[in-house]
C-alpha atoms as a PDB file:
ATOM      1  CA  UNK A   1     -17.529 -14.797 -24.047  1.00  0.00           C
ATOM      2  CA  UNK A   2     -14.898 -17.246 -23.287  1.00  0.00           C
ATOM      3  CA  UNK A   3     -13.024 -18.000 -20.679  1.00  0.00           C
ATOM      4  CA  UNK A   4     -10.111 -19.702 -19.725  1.00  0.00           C
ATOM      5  CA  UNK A   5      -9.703 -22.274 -17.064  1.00  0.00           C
ATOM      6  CA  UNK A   6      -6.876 -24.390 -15.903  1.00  0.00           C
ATOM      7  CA  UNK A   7      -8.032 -28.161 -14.740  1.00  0.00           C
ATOM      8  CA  UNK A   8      -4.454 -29.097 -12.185  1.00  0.00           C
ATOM      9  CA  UNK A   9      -4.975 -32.865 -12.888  1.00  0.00           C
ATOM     10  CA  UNK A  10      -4.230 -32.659 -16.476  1.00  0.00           C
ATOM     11  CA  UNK A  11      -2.043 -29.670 -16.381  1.00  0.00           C
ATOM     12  CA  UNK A  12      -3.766 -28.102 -19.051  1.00  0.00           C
ATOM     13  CA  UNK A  13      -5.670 -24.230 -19.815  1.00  0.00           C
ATOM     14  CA  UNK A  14      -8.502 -25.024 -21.625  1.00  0.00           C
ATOM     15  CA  UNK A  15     -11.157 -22.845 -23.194  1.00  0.00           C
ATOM     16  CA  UNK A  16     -14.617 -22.552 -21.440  1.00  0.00           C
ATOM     17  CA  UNK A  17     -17.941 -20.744 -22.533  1.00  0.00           C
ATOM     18  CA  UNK A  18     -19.001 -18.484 -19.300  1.00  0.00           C
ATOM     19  CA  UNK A  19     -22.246 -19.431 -19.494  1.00  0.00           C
ATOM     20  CA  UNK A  20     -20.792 -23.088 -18.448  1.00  0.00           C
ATOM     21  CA  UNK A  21     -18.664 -21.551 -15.218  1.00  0.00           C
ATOM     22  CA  UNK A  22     -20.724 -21.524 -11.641  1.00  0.00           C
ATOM     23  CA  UNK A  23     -19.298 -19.666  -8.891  1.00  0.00           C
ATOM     24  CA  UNK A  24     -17.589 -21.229  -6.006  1.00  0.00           C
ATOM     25  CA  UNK A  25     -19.822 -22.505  -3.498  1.00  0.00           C
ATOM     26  CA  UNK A  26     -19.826 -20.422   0.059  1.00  0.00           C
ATOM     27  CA  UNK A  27     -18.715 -23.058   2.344  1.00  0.00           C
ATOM     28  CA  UNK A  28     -15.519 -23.211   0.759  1.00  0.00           C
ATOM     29  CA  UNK A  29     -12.489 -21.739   2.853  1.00  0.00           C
ATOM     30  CA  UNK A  30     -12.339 -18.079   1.319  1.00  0.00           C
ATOM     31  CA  UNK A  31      -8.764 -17.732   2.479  1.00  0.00           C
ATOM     32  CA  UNK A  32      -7.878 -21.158   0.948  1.00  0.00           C
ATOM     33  CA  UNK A  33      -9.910 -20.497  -2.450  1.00  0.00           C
ATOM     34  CA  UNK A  34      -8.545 -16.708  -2.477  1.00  0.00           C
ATOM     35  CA  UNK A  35      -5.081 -18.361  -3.150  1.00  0.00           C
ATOM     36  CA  UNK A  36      -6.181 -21.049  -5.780  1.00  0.00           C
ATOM     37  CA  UNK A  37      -8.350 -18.449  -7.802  1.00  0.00           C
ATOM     38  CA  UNK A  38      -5.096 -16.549  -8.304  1.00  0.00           C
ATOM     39  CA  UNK A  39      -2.771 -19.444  -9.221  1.00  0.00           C
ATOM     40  CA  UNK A  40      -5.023 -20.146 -11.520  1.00  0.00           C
ATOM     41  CA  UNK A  41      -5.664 -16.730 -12.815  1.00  0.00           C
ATOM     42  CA  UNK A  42      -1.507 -16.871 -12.815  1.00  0.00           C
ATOM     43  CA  UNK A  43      -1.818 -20.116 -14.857  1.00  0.00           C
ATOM     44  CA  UNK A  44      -3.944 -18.934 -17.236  1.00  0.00           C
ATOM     45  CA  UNK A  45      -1.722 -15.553 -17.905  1.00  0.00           C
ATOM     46  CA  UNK A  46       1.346 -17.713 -18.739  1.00  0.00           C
ATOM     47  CA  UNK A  47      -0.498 -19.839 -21.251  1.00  0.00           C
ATOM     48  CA  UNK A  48      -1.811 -17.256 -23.057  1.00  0.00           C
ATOM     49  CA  UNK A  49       1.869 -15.461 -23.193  1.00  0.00           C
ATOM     50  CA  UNK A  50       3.209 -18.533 -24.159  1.00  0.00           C
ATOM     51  CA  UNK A  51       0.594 -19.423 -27.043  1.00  0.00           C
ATOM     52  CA  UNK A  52       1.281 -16.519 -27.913  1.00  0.00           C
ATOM     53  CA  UNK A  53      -2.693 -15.545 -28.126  1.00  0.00           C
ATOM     54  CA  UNK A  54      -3.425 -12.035 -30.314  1.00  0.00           C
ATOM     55  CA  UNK A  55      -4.189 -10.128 -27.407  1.00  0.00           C
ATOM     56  CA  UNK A  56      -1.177 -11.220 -25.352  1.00  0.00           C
ATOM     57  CA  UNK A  57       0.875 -10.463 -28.511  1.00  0.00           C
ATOM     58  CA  UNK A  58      -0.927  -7.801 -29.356  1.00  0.00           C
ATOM     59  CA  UNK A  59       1.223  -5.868 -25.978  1.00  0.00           C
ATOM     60  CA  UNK A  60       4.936  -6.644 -26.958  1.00  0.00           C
ATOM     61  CA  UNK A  61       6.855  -4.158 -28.083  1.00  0.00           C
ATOM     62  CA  UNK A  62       8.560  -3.832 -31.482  1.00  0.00           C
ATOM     63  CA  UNK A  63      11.558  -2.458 -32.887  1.00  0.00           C
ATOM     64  CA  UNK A  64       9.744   1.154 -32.953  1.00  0.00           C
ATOM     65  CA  UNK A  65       8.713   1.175 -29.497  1.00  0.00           C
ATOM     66  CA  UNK A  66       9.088   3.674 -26.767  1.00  0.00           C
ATOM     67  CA  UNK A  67      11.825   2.952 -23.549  1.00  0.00           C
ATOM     68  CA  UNK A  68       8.779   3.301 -21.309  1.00  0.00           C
ATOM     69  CA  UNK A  69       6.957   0.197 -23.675  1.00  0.00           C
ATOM     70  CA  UNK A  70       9.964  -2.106 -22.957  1.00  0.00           C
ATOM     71  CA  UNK A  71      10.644  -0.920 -19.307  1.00  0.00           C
ATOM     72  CA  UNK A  72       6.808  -1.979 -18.518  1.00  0.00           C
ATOM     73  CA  UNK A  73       7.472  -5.188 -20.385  1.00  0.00           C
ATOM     74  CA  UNK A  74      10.662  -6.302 -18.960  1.00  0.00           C
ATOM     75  CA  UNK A  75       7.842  -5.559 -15.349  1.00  0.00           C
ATOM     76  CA  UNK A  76       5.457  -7.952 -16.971  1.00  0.00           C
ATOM     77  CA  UNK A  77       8.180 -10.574 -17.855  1.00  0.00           C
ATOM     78  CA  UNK A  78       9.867 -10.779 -14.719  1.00  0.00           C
ATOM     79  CA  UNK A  79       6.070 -11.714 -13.206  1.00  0.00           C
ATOM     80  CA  UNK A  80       5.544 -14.234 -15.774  1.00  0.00           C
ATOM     81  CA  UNK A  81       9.277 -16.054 -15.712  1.00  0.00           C
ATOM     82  CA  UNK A  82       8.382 -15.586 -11.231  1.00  0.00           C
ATOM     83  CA  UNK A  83       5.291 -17.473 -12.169  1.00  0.00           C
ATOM     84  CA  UNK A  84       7.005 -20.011 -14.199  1.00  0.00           C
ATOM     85  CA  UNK A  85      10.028 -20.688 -11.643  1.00  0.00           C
ATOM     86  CA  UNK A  86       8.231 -20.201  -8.284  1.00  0.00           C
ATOM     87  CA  UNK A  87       4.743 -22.416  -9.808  1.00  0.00           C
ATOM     88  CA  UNK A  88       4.314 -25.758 -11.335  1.00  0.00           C
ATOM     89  CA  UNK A  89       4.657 -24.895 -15.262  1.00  0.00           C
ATOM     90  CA  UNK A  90       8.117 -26.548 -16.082  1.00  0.00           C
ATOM     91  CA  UNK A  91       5.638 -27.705 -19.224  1.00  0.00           C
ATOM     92  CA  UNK A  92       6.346 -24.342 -20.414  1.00  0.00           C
ATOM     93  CA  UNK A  93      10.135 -24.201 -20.501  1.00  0.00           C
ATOM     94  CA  UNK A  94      10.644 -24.431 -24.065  1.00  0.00           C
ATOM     95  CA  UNK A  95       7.678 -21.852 -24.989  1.00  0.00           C
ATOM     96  CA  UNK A  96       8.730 -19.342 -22.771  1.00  0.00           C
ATOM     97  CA  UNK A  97      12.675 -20.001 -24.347  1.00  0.00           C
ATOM     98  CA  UNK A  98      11.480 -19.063 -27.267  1.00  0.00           C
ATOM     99  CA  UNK A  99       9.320 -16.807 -26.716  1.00  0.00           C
ATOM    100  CA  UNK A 100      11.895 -15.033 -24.908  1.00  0.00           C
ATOM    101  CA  UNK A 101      14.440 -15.462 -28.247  1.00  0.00           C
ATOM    102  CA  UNK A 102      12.123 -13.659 -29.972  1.00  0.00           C
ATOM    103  CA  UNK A 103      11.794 -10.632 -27.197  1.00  0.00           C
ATOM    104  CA  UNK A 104      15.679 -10.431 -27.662  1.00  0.00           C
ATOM    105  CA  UNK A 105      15.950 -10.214 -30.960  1.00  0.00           C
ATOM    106  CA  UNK A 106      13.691  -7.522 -31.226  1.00  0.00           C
ATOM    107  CA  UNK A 107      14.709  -5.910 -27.946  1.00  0.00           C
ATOM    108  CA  UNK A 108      18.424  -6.147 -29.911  1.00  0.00           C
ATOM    109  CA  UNK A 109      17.126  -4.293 -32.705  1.00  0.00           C
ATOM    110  CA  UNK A 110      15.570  -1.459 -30.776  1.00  0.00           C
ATOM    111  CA  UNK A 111      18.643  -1.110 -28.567  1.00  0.00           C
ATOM    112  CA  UNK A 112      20.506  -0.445 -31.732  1.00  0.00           C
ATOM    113  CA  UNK A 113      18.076   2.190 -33.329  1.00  0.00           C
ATOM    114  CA  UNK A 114      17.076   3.907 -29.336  1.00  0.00           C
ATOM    115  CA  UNK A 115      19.457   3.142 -26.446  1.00  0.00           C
ATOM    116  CA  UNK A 116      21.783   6.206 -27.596  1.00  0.00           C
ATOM    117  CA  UNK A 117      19.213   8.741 -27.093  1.00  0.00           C
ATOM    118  CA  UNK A 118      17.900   7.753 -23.511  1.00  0.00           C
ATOM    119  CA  UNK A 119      21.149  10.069 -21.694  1.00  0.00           C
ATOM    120  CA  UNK A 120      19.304  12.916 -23.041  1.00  0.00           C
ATOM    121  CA  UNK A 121      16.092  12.005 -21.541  1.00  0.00           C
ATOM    122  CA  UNK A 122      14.961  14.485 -18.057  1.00  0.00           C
ATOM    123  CA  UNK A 123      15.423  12.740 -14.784  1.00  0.00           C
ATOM    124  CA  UNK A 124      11.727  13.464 -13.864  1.00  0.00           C
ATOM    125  CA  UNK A 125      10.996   9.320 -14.855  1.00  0.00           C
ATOM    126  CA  UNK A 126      14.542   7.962 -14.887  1.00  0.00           C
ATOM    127  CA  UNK A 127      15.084   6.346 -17.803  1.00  0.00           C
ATOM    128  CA  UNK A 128      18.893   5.530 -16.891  1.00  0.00           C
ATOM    129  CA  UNK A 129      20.469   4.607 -13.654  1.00  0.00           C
ATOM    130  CA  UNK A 130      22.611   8.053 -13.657  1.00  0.00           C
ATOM    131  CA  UNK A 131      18.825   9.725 -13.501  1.00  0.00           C
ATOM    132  CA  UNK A 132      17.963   7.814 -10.512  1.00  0.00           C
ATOM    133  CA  UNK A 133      20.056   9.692  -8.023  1.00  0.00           C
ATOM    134  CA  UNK A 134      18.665  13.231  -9.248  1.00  0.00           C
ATOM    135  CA  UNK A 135      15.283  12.109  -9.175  1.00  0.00           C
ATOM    136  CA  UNK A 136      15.651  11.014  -5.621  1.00  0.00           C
ATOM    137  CA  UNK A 137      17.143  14.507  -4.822  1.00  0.00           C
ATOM    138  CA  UNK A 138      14.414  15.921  -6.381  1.00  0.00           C
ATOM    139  CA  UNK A 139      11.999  13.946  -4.097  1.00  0.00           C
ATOM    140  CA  UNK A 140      13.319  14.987  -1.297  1.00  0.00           C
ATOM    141  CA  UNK A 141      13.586  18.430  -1.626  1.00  0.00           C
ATOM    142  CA  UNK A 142      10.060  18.566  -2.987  1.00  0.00           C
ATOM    143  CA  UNK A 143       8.504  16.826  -0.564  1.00  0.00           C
ATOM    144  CA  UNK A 144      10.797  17.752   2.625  1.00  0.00           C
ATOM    145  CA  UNK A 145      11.144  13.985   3.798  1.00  0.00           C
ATOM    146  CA  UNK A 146      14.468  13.379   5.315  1.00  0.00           C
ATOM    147  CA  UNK A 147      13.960   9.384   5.110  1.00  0.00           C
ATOM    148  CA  UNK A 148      14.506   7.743   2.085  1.00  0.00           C
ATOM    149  CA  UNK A 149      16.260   4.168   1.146  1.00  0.00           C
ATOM    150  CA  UNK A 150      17.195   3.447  -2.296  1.00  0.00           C
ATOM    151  CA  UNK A 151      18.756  -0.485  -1.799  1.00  0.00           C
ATOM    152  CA  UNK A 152      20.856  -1.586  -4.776  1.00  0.00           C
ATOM    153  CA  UNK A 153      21.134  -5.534  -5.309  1.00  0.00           C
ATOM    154  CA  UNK A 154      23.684  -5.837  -7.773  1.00  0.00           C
ATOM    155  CA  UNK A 155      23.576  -8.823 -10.161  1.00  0.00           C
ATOM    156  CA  UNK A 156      19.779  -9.508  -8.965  1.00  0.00           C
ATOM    157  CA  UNK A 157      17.507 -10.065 -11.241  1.00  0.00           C
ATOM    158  CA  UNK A 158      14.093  -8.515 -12.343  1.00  0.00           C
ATOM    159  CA  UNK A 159      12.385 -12.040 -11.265  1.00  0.00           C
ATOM    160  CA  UNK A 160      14.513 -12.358  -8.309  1.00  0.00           C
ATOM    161  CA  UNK A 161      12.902  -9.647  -7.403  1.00  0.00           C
ATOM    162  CA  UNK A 162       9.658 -10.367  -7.998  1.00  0.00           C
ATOM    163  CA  UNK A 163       9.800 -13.498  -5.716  1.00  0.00           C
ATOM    164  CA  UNK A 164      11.815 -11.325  -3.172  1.00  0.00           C
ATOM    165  CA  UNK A 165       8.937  -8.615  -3.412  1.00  0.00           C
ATOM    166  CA  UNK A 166       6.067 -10.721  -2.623  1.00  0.00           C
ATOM    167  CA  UNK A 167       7.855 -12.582   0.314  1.00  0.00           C
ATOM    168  CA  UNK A 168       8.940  -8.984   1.925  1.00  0.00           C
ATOM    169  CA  UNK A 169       5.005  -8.299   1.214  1.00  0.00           C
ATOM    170  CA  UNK A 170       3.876 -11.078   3.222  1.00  0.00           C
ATOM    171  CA  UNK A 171       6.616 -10.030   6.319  1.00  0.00           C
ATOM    172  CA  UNK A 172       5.188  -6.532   6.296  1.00  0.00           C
ATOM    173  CA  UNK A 173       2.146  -5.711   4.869  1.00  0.00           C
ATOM    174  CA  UNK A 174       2.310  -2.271   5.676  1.00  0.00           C
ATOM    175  CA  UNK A 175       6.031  -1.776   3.629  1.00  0.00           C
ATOM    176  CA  UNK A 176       5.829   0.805   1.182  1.00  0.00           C
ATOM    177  CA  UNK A 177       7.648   0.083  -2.277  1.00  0.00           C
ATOM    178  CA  UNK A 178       8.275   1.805  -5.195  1.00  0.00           C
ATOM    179  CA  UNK A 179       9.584   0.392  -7.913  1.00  0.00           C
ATOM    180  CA  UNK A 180      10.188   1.058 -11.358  1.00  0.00           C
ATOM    181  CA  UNK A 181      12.907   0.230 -14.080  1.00  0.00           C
ATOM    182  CA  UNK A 182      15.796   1.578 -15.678  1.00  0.00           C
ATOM    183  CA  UNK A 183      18.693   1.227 -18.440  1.00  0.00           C
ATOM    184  CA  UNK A 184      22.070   0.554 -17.274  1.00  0.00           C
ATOM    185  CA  UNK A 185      25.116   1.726 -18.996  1.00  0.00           C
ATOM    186  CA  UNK A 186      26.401  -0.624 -21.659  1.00  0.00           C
ATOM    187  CA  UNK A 187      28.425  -2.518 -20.385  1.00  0.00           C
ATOM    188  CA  UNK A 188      26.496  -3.527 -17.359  1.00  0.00           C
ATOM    189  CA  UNK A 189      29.491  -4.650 -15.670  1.00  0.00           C
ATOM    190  CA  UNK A 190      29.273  -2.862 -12.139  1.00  0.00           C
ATOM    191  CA  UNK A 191      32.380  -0.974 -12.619  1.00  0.00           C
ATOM    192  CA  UNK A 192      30.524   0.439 -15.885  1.00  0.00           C
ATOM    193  CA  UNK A 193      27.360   0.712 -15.242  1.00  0.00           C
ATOM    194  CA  UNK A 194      26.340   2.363 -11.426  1.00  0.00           C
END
């Protein structure tokens, strides 16, 4: 098996038989480790996006694709372009540019061949923002809460929220979110769309 490791000096992921890894010694700061282990585990995920690696390509969605397949991707992406802006990899620009051209285009293509037949789709997983609203009606009665907050950001990004998640995280650890994804109306011009 191999395994990937990222070496900060020379800003690089390289490739690693496990028999060659050791683990961390124990007088090492576990809080201070804890943090570096996942930066680098982060690291390592945006290389292999960005090389565009079988099995990271292997996930992306094509033109045939169910909404739910793109709706978990656009999840993904908004972690990986987080990673990109909030880390160290401004090496990566360009690959994740076009990497992202390409999730367009074929994001495009779908749209064309899909997007009209998601109004039609139950409001039991919203697919659509006009779902959203039933769903949390349907919450409600079902499970006889009487507190519920459903905060709209408009013109907020899904990576803006990603970096806004994990900072409201580390406020609170005890908040309770649940999130999920939707398609706006076409246009998504505020007037239009919610």
């Amino acid at each position: 098996m191999v395994c990937r490791v990222w070496l900060p000096n020379q800003d690089a992921v390289v490739r690693v038989p496990r028999s060659a890894l050791r683990p961390l010694s124990a007088d090492l700061q576990p809080e201070i480790e804890a943090g570096r282990v996942a930066y680098v585990a982060a690291a390592a995920k945006v290389a292999e996006v960005l090389e565009g690696s079988t099995s990271a390509t292997k996930e992306l969605p094509t033109a045939n694709a169910r909404h739910s397949d793109w709706t978990a991707l656009a999840m993904k992406w908004a972690e990986l372009i987080s990673l990109v802006h909030c880390g160290n990899h401004s090496g990566n620009d360009l690959r994740l540019k076009e990497t992202g051209k390409r999730l367009n285009a074929t994001f495009a293509d779908w749209l064309t061949d899909h997007y009209s037949s998601l109004i039609n789709l139950p409001p039991t997983q919203p697919a659509m923002l006009h779902h959203v609203a039933r769903r949390l009606a349907r919450d409600i009665e079902d499970g006889g809460s009487h507190r519920m907050a459903l905060i709209v950001v408009d013109g907020l990004a899904l990576d803006q929220w990603v970096t806004i998640r994990g900072l409201l995280q580390k406020q609170d650890a005890d908040l309770v979110m649940r999130e999920s994804a939707t398609f706006a109306w076409i246009p998504t011009l505020t007037s239009v769309s919610r």
